[in-house]
PDB file of N, CA and C in Angstrom:
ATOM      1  N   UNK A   1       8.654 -47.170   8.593  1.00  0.00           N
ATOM      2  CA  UNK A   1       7.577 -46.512   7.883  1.00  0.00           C
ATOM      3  C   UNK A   1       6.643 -45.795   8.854  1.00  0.00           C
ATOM      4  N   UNK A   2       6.292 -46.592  10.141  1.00  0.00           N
ATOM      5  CA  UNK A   2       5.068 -45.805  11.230  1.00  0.00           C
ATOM      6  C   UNK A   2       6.414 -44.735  11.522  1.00  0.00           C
ATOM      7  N   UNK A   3       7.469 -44.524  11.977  1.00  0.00           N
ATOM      8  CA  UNK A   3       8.046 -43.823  12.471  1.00  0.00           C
ATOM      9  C   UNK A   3       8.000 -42.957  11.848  1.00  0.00           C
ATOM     10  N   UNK A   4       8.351 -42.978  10.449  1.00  0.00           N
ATOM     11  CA  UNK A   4       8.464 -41.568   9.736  1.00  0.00           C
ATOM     12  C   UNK A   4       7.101 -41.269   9.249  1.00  0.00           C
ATOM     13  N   UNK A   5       6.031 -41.634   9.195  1.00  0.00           N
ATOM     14  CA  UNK A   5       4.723 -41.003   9.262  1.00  0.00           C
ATOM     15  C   UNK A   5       4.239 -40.333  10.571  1.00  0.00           C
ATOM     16  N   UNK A   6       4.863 -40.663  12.045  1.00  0.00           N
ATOM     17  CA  UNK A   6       4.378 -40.194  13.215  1.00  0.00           C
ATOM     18  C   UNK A   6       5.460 -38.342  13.643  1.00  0.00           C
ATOM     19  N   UNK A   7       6.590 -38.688  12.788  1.00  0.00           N
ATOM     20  CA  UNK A   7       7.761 -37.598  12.584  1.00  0.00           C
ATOM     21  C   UNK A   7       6.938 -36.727  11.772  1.00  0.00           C
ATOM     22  N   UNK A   8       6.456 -37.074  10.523  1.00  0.00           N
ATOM     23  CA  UNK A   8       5.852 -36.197   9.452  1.00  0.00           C
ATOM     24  C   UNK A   8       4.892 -35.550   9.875  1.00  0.00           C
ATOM     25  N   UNK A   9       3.900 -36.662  10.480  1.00  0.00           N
ATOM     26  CA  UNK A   9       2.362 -35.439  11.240  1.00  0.00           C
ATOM     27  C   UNK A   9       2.885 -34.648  12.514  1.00  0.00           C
ATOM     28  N   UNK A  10       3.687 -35.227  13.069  1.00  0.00           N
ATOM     29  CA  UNK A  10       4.065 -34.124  14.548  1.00  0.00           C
ATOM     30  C   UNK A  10       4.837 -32.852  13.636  1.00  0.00           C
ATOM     31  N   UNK A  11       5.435 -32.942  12.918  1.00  0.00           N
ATOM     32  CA  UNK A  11       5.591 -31.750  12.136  1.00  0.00           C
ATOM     33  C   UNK A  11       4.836 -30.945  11.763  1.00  0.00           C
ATOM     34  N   UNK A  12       4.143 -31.424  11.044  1.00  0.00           N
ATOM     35  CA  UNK A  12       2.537 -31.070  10.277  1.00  0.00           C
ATOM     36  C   UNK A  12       1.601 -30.417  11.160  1.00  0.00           C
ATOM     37  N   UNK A  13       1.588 -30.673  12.549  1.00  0.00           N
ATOM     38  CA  UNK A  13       0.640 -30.223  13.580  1.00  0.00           C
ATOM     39  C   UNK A  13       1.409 -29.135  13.968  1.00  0.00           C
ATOM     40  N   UNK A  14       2.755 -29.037  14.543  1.00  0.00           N
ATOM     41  CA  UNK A  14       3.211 -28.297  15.085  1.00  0.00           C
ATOM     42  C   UNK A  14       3.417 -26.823  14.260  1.00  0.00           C
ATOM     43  N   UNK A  15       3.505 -26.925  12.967  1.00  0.00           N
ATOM     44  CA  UNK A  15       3.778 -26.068  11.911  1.00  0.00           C
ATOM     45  C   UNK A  15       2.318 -25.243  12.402  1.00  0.00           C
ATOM     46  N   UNK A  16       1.334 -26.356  12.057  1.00  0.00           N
ATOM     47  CA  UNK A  16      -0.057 -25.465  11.916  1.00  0.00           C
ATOM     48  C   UNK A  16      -0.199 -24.420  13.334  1.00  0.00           C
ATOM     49  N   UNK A  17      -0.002 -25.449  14.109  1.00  0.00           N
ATOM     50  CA  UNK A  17       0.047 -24.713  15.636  1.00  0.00           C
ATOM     51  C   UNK A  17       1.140 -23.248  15.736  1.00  0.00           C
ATOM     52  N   UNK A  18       1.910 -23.031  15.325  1.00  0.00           N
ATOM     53  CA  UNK A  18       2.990 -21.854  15.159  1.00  0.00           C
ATOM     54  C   UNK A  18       1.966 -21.033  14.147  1.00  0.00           C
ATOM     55  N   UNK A  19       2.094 -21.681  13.166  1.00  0.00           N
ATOM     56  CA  UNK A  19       1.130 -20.533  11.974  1.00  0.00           C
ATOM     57  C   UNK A  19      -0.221 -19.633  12.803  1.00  0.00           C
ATOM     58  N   UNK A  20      -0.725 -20.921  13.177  1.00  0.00           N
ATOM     59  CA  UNK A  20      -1.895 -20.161  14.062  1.00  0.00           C
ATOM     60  C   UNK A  20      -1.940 -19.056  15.116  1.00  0.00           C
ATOM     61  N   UNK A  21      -0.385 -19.384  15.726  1.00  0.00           N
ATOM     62  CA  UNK A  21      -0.373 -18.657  17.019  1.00  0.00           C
ATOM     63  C   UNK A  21       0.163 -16.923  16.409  1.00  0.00           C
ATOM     64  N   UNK A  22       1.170 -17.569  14.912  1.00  0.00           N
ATOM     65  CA  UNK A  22       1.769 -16.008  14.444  1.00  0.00           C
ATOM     66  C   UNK A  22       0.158 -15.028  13.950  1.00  0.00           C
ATOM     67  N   UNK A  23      -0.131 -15.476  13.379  1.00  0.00           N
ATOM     68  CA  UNK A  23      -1.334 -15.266  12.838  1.00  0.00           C
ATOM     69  C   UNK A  23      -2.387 -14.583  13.111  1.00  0.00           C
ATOM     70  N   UNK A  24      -3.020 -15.168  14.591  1.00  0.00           N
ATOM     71  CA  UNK A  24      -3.436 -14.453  15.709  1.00  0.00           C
ATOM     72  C   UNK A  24      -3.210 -13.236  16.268  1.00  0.00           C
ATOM     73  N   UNK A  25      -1.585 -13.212  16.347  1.00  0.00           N
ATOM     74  CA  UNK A  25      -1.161 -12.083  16.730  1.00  0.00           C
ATOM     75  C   UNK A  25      -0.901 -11.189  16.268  1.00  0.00           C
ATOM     76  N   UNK A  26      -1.256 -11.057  14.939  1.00  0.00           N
ATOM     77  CA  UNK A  26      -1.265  -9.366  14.134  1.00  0.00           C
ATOM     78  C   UNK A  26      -2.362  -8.963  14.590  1.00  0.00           C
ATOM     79  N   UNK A  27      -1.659  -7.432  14.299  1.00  0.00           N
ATOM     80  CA  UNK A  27      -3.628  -6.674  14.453  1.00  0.00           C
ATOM     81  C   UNK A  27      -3.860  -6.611  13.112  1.00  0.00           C
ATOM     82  N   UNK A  28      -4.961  -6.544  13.313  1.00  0.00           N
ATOM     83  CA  UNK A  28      -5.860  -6.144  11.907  1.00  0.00           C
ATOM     84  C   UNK A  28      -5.523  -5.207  10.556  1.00  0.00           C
ATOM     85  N   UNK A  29      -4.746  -4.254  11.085  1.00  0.00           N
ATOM     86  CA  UNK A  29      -4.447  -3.168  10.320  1.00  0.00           C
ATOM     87  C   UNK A  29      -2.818  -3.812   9.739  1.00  0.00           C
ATOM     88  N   UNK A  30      -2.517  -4.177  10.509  1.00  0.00           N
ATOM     89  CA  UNK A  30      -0.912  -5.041   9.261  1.00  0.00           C
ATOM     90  C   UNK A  30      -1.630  -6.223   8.860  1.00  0.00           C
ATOM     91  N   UNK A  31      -2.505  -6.946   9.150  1.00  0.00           N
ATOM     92  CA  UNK A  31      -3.028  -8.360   8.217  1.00  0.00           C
ATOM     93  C   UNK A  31      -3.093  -8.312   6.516  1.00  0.00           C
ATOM     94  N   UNK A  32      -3.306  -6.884   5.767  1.00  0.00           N
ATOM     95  CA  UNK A  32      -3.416  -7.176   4.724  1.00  0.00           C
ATOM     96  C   UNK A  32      -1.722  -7.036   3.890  1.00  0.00           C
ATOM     97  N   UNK A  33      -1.344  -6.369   4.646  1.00  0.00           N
ATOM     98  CA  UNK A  33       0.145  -5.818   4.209  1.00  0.00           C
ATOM     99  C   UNK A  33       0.808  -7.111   3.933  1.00  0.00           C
ATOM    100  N   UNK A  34       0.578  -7.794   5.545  1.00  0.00           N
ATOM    101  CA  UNK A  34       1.504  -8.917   5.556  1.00  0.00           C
ATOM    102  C   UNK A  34       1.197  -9.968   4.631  1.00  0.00           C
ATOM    103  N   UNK A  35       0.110 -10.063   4.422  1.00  0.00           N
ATOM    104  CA  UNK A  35      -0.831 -11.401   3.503  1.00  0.00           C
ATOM    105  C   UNK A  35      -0.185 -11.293   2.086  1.00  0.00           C
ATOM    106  N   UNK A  36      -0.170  -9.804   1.739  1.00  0.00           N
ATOM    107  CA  UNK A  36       0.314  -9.607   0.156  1.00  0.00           C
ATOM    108  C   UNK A  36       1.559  -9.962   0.263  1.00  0.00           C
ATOM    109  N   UNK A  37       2.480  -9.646   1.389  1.00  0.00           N
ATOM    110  CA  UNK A  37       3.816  -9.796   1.398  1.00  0.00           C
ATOM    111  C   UNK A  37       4.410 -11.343   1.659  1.00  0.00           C
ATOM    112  N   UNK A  38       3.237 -12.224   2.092  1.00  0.00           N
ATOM    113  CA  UNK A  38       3.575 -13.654   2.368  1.00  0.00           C
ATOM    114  C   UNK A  38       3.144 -14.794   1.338  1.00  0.00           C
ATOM    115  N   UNK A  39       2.789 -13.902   0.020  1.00  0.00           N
ATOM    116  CA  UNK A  39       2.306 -14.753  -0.882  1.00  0.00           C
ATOM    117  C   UNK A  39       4.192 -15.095  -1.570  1.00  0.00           C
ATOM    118  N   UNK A  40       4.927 -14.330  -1.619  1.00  0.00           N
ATOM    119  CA  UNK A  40       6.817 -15.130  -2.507  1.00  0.00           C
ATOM    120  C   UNK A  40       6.785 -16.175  -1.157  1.00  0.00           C
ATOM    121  N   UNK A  41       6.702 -16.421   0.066  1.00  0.00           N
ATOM    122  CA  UNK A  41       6.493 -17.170   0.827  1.00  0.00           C
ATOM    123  C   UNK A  41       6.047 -18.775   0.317  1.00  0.00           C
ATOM    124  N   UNK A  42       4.930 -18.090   0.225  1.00  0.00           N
ATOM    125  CA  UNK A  42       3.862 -19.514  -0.221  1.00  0.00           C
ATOM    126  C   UNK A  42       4.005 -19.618  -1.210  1.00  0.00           C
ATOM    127  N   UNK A  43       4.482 -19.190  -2.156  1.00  0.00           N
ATOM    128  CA  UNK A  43       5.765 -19.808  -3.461  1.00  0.00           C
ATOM    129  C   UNK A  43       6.269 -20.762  -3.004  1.00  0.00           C
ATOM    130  N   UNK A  44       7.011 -20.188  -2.030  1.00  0.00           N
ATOM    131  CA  UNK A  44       8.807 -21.046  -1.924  1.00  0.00           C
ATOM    132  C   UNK A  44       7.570 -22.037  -1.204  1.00  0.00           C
ATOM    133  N   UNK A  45       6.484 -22.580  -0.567  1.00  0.00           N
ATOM    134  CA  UNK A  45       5.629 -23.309  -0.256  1.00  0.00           C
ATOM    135  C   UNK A  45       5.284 -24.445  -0.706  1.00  0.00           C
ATOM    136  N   UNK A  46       5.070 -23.615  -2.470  1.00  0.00           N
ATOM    137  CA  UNK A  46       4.617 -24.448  -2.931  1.00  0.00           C
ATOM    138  C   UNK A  46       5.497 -25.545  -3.798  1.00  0.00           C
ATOM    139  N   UNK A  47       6.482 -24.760  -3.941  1.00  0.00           N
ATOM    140  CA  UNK A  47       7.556 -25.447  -4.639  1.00  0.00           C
ATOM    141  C   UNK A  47       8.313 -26.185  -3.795  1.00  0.00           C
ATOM    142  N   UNK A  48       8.414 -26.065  -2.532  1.00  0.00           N
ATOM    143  CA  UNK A  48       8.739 -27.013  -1.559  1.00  0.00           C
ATOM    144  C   UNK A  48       7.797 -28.654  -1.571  1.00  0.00           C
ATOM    145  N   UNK A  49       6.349 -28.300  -1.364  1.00  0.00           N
ATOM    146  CA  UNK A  49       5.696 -28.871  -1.469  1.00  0.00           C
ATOM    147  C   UNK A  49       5.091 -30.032  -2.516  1.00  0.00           C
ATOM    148  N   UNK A  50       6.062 -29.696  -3.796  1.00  0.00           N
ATOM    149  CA  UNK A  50       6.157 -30.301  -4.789  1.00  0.00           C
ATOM    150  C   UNK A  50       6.959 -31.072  -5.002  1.00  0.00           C
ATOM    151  N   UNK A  51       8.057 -30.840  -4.871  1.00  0.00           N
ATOM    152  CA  UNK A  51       9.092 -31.625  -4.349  1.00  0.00           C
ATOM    153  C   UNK A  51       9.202 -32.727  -3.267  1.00  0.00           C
ATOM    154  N   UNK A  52       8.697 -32.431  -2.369  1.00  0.00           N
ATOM    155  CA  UNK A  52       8.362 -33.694  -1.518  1.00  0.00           C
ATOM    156  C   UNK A  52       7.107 -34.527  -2.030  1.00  0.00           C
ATOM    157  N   UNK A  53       6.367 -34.100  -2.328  1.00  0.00           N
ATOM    158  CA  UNK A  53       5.401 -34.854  -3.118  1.00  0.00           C
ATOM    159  C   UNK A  53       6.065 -35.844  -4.376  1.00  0.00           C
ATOM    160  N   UNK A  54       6.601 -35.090  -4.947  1.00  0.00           N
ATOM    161  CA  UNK A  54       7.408 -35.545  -6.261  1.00  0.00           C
ATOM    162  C   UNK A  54       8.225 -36.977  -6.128  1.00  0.00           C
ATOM    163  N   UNK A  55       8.997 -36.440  -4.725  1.00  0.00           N
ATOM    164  CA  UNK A  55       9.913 -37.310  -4.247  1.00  0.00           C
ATOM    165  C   UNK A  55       9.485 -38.558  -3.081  1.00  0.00           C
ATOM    166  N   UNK A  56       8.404 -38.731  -2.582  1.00  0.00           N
ATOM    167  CA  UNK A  56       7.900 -39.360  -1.937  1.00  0.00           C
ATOM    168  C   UNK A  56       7.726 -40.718  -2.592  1.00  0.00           C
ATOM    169  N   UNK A  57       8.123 -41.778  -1.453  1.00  0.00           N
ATOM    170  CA  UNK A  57       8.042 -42.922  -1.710  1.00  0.00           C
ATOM    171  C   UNK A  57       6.765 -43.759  -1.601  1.00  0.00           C
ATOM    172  N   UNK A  58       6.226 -42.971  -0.415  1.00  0.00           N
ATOM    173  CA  UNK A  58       5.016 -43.982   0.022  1.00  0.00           C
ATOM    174  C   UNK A  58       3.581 -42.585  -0.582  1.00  0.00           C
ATOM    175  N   UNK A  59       2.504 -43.476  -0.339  1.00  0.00           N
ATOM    176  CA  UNK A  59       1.401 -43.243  -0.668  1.00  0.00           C
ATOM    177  C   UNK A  59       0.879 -41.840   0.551  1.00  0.00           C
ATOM    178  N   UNK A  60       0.916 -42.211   1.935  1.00  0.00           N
ATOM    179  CA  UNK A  60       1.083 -41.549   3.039  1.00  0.00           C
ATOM    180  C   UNK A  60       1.393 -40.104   2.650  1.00  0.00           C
ATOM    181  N   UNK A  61       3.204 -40.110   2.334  1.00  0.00           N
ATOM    182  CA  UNK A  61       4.096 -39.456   2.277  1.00  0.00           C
ATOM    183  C   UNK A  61       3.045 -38.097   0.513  1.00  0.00           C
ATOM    184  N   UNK A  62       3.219 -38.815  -0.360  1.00  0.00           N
ATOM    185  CA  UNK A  62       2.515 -37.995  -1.347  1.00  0.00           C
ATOM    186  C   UNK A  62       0.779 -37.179  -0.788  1.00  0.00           C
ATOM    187  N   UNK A  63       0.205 -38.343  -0.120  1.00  0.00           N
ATOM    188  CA  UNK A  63      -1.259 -37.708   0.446  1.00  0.00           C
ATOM    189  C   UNK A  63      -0.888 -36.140   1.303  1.00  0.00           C
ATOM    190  N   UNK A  64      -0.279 -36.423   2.355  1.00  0.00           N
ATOM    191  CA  UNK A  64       0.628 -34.962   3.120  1.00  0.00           C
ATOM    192  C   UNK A  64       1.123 -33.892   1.932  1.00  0.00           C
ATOM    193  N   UNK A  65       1.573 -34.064   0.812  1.00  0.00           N
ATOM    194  CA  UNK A  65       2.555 -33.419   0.344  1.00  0.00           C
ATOM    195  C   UNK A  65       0.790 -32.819  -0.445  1.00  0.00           C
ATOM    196  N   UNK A  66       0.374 -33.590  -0.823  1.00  0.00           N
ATOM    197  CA  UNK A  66      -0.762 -32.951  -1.889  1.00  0.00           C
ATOM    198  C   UNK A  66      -1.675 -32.215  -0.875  1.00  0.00           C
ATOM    199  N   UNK A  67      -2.008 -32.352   0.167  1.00  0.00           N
ATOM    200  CA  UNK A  67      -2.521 -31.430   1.139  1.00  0.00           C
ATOM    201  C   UNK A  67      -1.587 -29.878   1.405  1.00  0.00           C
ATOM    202  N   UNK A  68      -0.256 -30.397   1.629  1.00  0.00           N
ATOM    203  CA  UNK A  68       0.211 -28.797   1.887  1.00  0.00           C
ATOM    204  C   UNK A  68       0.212 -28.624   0.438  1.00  0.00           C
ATOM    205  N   UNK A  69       0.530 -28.561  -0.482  1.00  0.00           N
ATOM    206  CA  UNK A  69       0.598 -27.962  -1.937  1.00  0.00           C
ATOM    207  C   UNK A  69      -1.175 -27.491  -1.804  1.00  0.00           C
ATOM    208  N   UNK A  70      -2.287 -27.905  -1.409  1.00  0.00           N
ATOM    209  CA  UNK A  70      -3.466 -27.146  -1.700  1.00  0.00           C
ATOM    210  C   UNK A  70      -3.449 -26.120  -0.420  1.00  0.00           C
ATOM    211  N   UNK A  71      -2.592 -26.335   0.400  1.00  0.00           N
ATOM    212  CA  UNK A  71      -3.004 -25.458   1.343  1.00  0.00           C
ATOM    213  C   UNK A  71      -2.034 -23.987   0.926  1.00  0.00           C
ATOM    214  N   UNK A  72      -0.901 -24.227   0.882  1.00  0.00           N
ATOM    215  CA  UNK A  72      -0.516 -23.154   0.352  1.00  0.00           C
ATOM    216  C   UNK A  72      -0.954 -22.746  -1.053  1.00  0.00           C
ATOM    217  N   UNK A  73      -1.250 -23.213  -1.869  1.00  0.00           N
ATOM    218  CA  UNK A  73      -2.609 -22.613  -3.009  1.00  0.00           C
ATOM    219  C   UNK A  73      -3.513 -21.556  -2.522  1.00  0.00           C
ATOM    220  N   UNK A  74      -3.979 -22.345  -1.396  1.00  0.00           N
ATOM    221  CA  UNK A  74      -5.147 -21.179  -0.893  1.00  0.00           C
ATOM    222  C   UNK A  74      -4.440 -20.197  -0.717  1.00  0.00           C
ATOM    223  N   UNK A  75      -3.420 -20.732   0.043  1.00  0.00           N
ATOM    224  CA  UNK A  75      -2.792 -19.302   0.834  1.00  0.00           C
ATOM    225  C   UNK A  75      -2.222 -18.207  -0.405  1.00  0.00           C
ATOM    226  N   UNK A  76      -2.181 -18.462  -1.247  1.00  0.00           N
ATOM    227  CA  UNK A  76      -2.141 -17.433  -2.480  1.00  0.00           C
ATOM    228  C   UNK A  76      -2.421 -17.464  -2.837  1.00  0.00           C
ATOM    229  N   UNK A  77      -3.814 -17.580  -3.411  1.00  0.00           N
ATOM    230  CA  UNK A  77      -4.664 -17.328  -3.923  1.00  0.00           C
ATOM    231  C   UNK A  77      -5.664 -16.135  -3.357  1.00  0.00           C
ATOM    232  N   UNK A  78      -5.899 -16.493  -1.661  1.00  0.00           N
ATOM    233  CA  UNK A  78      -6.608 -15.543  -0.895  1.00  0.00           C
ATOM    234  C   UNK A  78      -5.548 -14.841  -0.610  1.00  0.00           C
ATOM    235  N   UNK A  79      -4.433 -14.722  -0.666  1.00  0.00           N
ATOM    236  CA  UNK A  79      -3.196 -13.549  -0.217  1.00  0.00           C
ATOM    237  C   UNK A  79      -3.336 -12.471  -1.714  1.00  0.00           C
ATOM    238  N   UNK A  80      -3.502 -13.183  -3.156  1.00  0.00           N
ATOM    239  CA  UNK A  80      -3.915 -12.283  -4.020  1.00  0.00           C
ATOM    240  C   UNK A  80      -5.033 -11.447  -3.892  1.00  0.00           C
ATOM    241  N   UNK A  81      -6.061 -12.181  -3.692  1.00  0.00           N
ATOM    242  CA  UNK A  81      -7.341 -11.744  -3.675  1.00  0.00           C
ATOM    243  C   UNK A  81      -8.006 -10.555  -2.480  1.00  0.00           C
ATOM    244  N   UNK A  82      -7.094 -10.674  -1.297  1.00  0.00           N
ATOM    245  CA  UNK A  82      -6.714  -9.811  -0.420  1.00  0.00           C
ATOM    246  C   UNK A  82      -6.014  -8.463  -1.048  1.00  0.00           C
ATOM    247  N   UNK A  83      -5.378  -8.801  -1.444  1.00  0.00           N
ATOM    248  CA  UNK A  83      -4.101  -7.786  -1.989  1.00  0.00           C
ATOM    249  C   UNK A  83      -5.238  -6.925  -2.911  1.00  0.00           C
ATOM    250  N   UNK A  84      -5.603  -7.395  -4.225  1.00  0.00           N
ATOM    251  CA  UNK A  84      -6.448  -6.886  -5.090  1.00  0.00           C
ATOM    252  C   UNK A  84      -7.380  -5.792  -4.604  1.00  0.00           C
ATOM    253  N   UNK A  85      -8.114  -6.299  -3.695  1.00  0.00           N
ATOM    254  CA  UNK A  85      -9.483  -5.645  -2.843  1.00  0.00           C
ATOM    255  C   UNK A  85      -9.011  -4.441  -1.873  1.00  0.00           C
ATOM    256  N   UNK A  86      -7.565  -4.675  -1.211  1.00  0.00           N
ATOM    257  CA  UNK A  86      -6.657  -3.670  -0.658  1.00  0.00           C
ATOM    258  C   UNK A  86      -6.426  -2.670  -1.647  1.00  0.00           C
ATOM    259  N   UNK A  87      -5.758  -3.018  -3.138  1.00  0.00           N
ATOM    260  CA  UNK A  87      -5.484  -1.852  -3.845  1.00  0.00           C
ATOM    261  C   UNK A  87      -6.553  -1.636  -4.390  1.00  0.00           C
ATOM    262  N   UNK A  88      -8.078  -2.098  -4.758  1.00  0.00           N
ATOM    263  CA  UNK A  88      -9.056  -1.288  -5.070  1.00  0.00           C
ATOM    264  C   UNK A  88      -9.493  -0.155  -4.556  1.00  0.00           C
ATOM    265  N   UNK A  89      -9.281  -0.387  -3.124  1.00  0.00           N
ATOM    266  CA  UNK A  89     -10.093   1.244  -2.180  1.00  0.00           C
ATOM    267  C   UNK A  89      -9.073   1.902  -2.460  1.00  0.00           C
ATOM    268  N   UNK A  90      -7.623   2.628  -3.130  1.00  0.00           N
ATOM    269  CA  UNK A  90      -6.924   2.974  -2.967  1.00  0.00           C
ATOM    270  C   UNK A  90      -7.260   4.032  -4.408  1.00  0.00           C
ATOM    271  N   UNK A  91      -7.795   3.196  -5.515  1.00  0.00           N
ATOM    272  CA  UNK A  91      -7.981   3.281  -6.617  1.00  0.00           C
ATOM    273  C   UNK A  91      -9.243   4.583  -6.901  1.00  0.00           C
ATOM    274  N   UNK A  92      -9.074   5.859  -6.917  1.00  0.00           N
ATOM    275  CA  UNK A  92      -9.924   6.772  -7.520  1.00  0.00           C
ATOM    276  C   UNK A  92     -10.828   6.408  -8.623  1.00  0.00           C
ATOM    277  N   UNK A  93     -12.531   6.484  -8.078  1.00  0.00           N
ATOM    278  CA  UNK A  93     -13.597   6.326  -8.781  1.00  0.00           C
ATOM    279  C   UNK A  93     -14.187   7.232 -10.240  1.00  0.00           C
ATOM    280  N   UNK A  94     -14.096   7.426 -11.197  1.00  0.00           N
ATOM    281  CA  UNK A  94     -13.872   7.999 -12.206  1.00  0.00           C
ATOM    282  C   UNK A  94     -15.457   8.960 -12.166  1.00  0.00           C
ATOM    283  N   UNK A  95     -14.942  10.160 -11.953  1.00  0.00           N
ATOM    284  CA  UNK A  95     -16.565  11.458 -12.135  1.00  0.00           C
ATOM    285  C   UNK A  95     -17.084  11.153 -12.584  1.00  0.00           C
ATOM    286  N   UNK A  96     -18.674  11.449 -12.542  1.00  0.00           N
ATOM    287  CA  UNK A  96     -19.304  11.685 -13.670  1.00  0.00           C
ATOM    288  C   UNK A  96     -19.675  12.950 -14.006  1.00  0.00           C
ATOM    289  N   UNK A  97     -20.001  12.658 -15.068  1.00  0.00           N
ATOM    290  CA  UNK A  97     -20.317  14.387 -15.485  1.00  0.00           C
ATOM    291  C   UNK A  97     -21.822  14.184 -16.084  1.00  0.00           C
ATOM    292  N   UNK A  98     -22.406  15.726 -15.863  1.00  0.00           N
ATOM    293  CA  UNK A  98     -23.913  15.660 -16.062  1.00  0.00           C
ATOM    294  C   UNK A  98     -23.556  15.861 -17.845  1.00  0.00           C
TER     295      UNK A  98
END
């Protein structure tokens, strides 16, 4: 049981640590592209994430699983909400007329 909880968080860290480092390294000007484009991502995230949750035996094991399921939430939620605000400036402001 300690073994496969010490397997699960060294995963868990190392994931975050990669995410962080990809992450970092965009410039600014592909960040929104990519964000809209990494939300079918954080799908397959979340539905991953459900599943191990689902399937989890221990208490441990479900606590982890309900953390990444909110974390990838965010992550599409603010990957929508990104996206949205991207195609607003894109969006022509309607004249007025006197």
């Amino acid at each position: 049981m300690i073994e496969e909880l010490v397997v699960l968080l060294v995963i868990f860290v190392l994931a975050l640590f990669v995410g962080f480092e990809v992450i970092t390294k965009v410039p600014p000007t592909l960040h929104t592209p990519l964000m809209s484009g990494s939300n079918a991502i954080s799908g397959i995230a979340i539905i991953g994430a459900l599943i191990v949750t689902g399937r989890s035996d221990s208490t441990i094991g479900a606590i982890i699983g309900f953390i990444a399921v909110v974390m990838a939430m965010i992550n599409v939620v603010g990957g929508f909400m990104v996206t949205g605000r991207m195609l607003s400036m894109f969006k022509r402001k309607p004249e007025e007329s006197d």
